[in-house]
Protein backbone atom coordinates (compact mmCIF):
# COMPACT_ATOMS: atom_id res chain seq x y z
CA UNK A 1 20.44 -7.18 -8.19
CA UNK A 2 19.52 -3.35 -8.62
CA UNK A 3 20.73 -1.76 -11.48
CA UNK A 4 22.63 1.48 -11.50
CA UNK A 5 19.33 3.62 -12.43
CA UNK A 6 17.44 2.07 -9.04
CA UNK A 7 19.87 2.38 -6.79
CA UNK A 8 20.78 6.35 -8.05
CA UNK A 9 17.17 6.54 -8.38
CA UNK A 10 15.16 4.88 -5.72
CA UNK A 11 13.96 8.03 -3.86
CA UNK A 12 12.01 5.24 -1.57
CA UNK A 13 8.64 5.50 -0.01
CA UNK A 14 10.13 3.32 2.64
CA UNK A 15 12.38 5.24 3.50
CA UNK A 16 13.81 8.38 1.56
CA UNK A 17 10.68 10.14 1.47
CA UNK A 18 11.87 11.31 4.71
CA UNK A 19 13.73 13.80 3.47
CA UNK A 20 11.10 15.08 0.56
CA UNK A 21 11.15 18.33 1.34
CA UNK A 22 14.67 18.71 0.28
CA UNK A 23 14.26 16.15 -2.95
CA UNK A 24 10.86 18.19 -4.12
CA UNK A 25 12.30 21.85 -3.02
CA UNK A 26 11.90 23.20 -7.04
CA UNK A 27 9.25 20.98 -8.07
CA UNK A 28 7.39 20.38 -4.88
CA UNK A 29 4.24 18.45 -6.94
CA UNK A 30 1.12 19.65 -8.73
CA UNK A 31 0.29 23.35 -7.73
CA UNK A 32 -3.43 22.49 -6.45
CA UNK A 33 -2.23 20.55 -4.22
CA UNK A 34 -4.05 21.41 -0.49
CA UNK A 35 -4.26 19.87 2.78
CA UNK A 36 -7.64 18.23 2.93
CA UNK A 37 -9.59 17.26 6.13
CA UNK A 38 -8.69 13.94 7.47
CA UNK A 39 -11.39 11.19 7.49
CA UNK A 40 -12.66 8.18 5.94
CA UNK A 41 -15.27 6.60 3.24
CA UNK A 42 -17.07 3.76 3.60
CA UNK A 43 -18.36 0.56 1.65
CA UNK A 44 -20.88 -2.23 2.29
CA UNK A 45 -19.26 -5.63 1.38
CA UNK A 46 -22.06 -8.10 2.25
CA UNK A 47 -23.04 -7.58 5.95
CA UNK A 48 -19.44 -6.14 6.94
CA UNK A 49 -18.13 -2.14 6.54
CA UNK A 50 -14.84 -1.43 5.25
CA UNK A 51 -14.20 1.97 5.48
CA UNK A 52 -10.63 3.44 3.90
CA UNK A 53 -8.82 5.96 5.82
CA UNK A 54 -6.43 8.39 4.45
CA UNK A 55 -2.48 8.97 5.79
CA UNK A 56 -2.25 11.92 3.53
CA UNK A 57 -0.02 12.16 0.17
CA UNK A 58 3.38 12.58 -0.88
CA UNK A 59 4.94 13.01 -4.61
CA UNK A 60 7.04 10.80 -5.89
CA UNK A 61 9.28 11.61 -9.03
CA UNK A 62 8.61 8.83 -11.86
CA UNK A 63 11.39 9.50 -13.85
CA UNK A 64 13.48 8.11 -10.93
CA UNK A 65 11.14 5.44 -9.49
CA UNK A 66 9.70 3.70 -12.97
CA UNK A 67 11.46 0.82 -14.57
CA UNK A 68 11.01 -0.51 -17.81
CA UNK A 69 9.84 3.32 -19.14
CA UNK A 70 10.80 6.42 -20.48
CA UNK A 71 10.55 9.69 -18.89
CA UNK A 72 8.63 10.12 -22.69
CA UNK A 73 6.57 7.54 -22.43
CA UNK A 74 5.47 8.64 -18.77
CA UNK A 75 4.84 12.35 -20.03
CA UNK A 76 2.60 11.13 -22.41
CA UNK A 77 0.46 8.57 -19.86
CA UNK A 78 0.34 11.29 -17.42
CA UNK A 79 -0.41 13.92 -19.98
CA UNK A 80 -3.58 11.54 -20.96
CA UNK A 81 -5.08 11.77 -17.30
CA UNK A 82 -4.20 15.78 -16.85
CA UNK A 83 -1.28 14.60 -14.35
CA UNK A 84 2.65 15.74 -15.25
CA UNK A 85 5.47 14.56 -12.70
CA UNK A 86 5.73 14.52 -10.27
CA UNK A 87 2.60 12.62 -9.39
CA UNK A 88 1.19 12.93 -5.64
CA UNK A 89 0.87 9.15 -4.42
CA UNK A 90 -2.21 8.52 -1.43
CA UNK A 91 -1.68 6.50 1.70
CA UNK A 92 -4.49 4.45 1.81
CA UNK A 93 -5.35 2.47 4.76
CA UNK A 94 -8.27 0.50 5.40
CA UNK A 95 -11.06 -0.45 7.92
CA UNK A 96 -12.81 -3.89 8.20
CA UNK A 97 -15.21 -3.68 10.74
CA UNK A 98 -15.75 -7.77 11.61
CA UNK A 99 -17.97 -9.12 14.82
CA UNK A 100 -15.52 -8.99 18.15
CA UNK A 101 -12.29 -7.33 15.72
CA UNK A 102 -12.18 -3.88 14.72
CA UNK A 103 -8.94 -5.17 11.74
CA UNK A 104 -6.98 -2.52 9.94
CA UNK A 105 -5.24 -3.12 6.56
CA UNK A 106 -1.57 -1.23 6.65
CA UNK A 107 -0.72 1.14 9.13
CA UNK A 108 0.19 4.29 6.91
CA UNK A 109 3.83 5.65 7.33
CA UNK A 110 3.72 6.85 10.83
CA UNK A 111 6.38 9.15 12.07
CA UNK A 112 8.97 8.02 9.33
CA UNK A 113 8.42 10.50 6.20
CA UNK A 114 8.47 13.52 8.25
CA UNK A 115 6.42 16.28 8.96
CA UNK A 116 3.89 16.97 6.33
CA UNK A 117 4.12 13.70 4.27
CA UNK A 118 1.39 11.00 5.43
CA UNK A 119 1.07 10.22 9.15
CA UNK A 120 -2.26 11.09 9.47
CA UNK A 121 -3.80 7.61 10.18
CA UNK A 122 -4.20 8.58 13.74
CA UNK A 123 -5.82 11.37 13.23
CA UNK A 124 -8.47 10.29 10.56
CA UNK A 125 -9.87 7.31 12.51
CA UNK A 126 -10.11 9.25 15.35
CA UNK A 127 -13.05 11.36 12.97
CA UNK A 128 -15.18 8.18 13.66
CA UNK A 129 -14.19 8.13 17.51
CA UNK A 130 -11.60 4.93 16.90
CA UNK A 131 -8.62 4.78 18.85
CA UNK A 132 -5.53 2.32 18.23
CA UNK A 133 -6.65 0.64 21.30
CA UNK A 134 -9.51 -0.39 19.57
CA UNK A 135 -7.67 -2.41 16.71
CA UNK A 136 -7.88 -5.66 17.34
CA UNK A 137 -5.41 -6.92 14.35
CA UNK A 138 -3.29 -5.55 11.86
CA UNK A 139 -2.82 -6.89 8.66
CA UNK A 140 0.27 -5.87 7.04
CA UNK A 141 0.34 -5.92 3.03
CA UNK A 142 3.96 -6.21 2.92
CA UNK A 143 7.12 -4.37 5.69
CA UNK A 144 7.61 -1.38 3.66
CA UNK A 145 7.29 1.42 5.86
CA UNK A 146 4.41 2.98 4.07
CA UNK A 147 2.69 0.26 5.43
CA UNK A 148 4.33 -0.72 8.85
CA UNK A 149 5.48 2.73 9.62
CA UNK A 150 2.46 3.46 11.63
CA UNK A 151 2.91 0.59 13.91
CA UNK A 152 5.29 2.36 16.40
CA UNK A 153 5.66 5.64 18.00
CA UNK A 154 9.07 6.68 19.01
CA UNK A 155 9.76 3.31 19.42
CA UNK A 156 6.38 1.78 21.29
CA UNK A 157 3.65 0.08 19.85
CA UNK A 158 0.86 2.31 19.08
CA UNK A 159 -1.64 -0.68 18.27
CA UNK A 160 -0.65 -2.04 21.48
CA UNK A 161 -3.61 -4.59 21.72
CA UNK A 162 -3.54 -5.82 18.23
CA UNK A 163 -2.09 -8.78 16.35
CA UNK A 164 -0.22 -8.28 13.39
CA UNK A 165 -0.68 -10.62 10.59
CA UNK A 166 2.16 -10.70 7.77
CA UNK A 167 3.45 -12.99 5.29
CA UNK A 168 6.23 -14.99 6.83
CA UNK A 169 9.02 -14.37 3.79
CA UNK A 170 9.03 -10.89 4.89
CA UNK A 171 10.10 -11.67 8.16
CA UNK A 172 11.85 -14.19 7.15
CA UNK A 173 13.53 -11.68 4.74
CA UNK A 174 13.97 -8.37 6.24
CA UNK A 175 15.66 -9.61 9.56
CA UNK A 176 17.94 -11.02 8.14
CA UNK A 177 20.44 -8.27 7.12
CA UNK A 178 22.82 -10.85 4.73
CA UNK A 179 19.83 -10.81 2.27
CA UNK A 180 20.74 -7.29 1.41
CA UNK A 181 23.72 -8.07 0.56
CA UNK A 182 22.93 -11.31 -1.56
CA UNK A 183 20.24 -8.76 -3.44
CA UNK A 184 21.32 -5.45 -3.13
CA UNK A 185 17.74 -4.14 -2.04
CA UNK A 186 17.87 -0.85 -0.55
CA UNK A 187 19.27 -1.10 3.19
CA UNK A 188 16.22 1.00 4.46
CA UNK A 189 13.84 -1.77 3.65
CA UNK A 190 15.51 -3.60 6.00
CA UNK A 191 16.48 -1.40 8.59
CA UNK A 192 12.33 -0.30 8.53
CA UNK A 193 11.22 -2.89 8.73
CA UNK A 194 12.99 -4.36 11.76
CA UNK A 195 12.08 -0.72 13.31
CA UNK A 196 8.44 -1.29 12.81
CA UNK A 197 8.10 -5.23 13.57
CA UNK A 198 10.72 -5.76 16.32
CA UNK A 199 8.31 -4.21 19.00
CA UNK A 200 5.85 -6.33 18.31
CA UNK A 201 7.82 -9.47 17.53
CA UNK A 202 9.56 -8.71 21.54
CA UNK A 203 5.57 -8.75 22.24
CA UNK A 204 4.81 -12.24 20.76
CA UNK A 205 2.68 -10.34 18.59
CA UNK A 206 3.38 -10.86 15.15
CA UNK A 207 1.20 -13.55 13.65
CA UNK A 208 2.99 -14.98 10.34
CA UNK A 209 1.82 -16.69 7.15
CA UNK A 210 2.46 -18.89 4.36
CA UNK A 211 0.77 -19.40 0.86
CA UNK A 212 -2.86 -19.05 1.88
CA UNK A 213 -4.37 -19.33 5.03
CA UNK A 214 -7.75 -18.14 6.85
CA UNK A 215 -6.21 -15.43 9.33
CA UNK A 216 -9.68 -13.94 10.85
CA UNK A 217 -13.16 -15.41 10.38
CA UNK A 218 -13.86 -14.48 6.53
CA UNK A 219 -10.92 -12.92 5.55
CA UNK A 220 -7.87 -15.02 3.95
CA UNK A 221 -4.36 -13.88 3.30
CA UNK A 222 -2.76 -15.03 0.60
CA UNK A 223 1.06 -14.78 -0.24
CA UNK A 224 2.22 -12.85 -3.78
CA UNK A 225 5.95 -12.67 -3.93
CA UNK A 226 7.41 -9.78 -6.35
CA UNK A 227 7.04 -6.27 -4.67
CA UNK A 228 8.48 -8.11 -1.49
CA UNK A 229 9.29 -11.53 -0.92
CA UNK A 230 6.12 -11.84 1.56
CA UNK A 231 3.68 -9.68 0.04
CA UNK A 232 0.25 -10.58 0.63
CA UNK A 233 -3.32 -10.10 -0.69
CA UNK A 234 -6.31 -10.72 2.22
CA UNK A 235 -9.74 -11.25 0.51
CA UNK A 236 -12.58 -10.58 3.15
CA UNK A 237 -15.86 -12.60 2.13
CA UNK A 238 -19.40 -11.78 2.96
CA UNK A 239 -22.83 -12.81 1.76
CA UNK A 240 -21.41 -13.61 -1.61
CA UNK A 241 -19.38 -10.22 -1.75
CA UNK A 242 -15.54 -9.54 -1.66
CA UNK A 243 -13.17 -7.17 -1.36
CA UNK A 244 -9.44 -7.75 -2.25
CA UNK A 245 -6.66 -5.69 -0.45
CA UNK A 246 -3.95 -5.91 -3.03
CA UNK A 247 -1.10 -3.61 -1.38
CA UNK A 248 1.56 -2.21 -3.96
CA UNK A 249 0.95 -3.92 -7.28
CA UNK A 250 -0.28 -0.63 -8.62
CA UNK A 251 0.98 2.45 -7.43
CA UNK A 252 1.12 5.26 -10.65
CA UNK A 253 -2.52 4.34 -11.97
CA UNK A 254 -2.16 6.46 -15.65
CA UNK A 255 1.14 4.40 -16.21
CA UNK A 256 0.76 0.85 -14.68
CA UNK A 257 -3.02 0.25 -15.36
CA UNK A 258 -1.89 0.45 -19.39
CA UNK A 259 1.31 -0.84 -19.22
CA UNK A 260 1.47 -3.70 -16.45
CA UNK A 261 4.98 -4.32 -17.47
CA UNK A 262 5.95 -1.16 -15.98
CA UNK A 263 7.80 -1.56 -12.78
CA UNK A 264 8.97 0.51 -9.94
CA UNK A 265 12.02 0.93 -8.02
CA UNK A 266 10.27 -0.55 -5.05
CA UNK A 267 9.63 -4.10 -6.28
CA UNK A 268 12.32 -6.30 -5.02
CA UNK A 269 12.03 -8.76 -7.79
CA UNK A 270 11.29 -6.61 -10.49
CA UNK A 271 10.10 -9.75 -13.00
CA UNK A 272 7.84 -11.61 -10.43
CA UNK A 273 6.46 -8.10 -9.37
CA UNK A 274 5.36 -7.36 -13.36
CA UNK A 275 3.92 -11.43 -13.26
CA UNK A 276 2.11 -10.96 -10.10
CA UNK A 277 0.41 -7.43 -11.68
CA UNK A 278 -0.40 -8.62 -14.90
CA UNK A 279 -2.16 -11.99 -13.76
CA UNK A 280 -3.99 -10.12 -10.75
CA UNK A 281 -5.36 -7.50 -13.24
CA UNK A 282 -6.84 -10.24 -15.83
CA UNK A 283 -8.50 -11.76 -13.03
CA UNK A 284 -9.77 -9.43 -11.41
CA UNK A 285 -11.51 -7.87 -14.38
CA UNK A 286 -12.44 -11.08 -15.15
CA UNK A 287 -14.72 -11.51 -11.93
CA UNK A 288 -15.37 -8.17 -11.63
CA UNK A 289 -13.58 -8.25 -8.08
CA UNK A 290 -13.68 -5.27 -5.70
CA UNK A 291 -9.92 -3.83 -4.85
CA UNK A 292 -8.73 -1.67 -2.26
CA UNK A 293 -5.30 -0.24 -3.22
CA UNK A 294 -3.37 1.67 -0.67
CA UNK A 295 -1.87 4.43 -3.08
CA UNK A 296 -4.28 4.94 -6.04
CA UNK A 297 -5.56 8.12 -5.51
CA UNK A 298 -8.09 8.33 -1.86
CA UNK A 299 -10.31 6.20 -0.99
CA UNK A 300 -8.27 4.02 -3.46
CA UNK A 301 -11.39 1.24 -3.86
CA UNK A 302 -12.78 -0.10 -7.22
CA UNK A 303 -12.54 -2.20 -9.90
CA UNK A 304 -9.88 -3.28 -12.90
CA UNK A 305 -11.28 -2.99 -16.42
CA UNK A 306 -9.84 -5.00 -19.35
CA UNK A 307 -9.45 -2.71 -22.02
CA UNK A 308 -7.83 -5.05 -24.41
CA UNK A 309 -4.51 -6.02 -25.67
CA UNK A 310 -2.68 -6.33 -21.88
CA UNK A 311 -4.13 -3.13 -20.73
CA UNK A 312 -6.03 -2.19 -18.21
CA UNK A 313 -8.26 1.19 -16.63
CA UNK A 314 -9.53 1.79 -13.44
CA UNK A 315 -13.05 2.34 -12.14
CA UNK A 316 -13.14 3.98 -8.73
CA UNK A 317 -16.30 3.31 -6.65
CA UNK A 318 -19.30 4.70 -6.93
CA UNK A 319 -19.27 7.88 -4.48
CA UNK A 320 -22.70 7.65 -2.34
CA UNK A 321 -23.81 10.12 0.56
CA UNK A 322 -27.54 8.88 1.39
CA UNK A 323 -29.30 6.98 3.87
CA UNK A 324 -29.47 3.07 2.06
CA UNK A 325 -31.88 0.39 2.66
């Protein structure tokens, strides 16, 4: 159940961001902020590009959205990685370029946040001449509309050739409107979600999950309940390499990389989600695992450093601009 703080304070991603203009209107974000050129940056994972594509930022107050915090203890993160709230959140979403499938990871948020907050997906893989007829699957992290938003355009499909692969709670979850009321999750989830899936679902396009399974040659999804009930991770293998999409179990880097226990409004079982986080970020420092995270700051790839005691840093990718091997 949501306590009083989440549901007064759960200015949603999925959802309430649409009207951001009105929430930010005296504190808008940092003052450097500036619309940047849409595009993409890529990575060599064995023999296969993954290239991530940005859907723009939006800001997100922390004092509302963070559980298990204090808008003191937040200052002070932030004020340790020259941020102060509110923070501006990317909308990573990412390219796997696979023999016979062209397979995005997330769609971005579409039409749903409104003018002027993410949206751009469209628009930044058209910069390397891809259409949405191109996509040949979809694989959703999770239904949140950050995610799914992009899937449909006033209502149509805009990947209108692809398959979308998803983790079957969600579905199982978020069309069924009586889970709302047995958990008191935020109704837009829901109503989102069915917005985003039904078209495709009517389509016989919506390819579902369970624990982990193989769902394209290489890449495997694998089901991590906490931020939503069907939240998955897909690792894509080549040559030895891997990448791991890990959708939203990080999305404020300075606060949840040092304190995993922090939570955020967003994570429908607020306990599981901080379990899920905390295990993911031992191992993958442990292996030394490439990540792709959809909102740490663009391109949002790298790797999860153990800094000791049950805390954590991030190391973004190398940036390279040169003609390899």
């Amino acid at each position: 159940m949501l306590n009083a703080k989440k549901v007064v304070g759960s200015i949603l991603l999925a959802g309430a961001l649409m009207q951001a203009p009105a929430v930010y209107a005296n504190n808008p974000g940092p003052q450097h902020v500036l619309q940047q050129q849409a595009g993409g940056y890529s990575v060599q994972v064995g023999n296969i590009r993954v290239t991530s594509f940005t859907d723009g930022t939006v800001p997100q107050n922390l004092y509302q959205l963070l559980q298990r915090s204090t808008p003191e203890n937040i200052d002070k993160l932030l004020a340790s990685n020259y941020q102060s709230n509110p923070v501006e959140a990317s909308i990573n979403a990412f390219l796997i370029e696979l023999p016979h499938h062209l397979v995005l990871v997330d769609t971005g948020s579409g039409q749903l946040f409104g003018p002027g907050n993410g949206g751009r997906l469209i628009e930044s893989l058209a910069t390397r001449g891809i259409t949405p007829k191109d996509i040949t699957d979809v694989l959703l992290t999770h239904a949140h509309s950050d995610h799914a938003g992009g899937l449909v355009k006033d209502g149509q499909r805009v990947f209108s050739h692809a398959n979308i692969f998803i983790g079957k709670p969600d579905v199982d979850f978020f069309f069924h409107n009586e889970n709302q009321q047995k958990t008191g999750y935020d109704k837009s989830h829901f109503d989102f979600a069915q917005r985003t899936l039904k078209p495709y679902l009517d389509a016989g396009k919506i390819k579902t999950f369970s624990g982990s399974a193989e769902v394209l040659p290489g890449i495997t999804g694998t089901v991590h309940p906490g931020h939503t009930p069907g939240s998955a991770f897909y690792t894509l293998t080549s040559e030895g390499e891997k990448i791991t999409f890990v959708g939203d179990i990080i999305h404020v880097a300075a606060v949840q990389f040092p304190q995993p226990d922090v939570t955020i409004a967003y994570d429908e079982n607020q306990d599981l989600a901080a379990r899920v986080r905390k295990a993911s970020f031992a191992a993958f420092a442990k292996q030394g695992d490439l990540i792709a995270a959809p909102h740490l700051p663009f391109p949002g790839i790298g790797h999860v450093a153990d800094t000791g005691n049950g805390s954590y840093d991030w190391v973004p990718v190398t940036y390279t601009n040169r003609a390899g091997k």
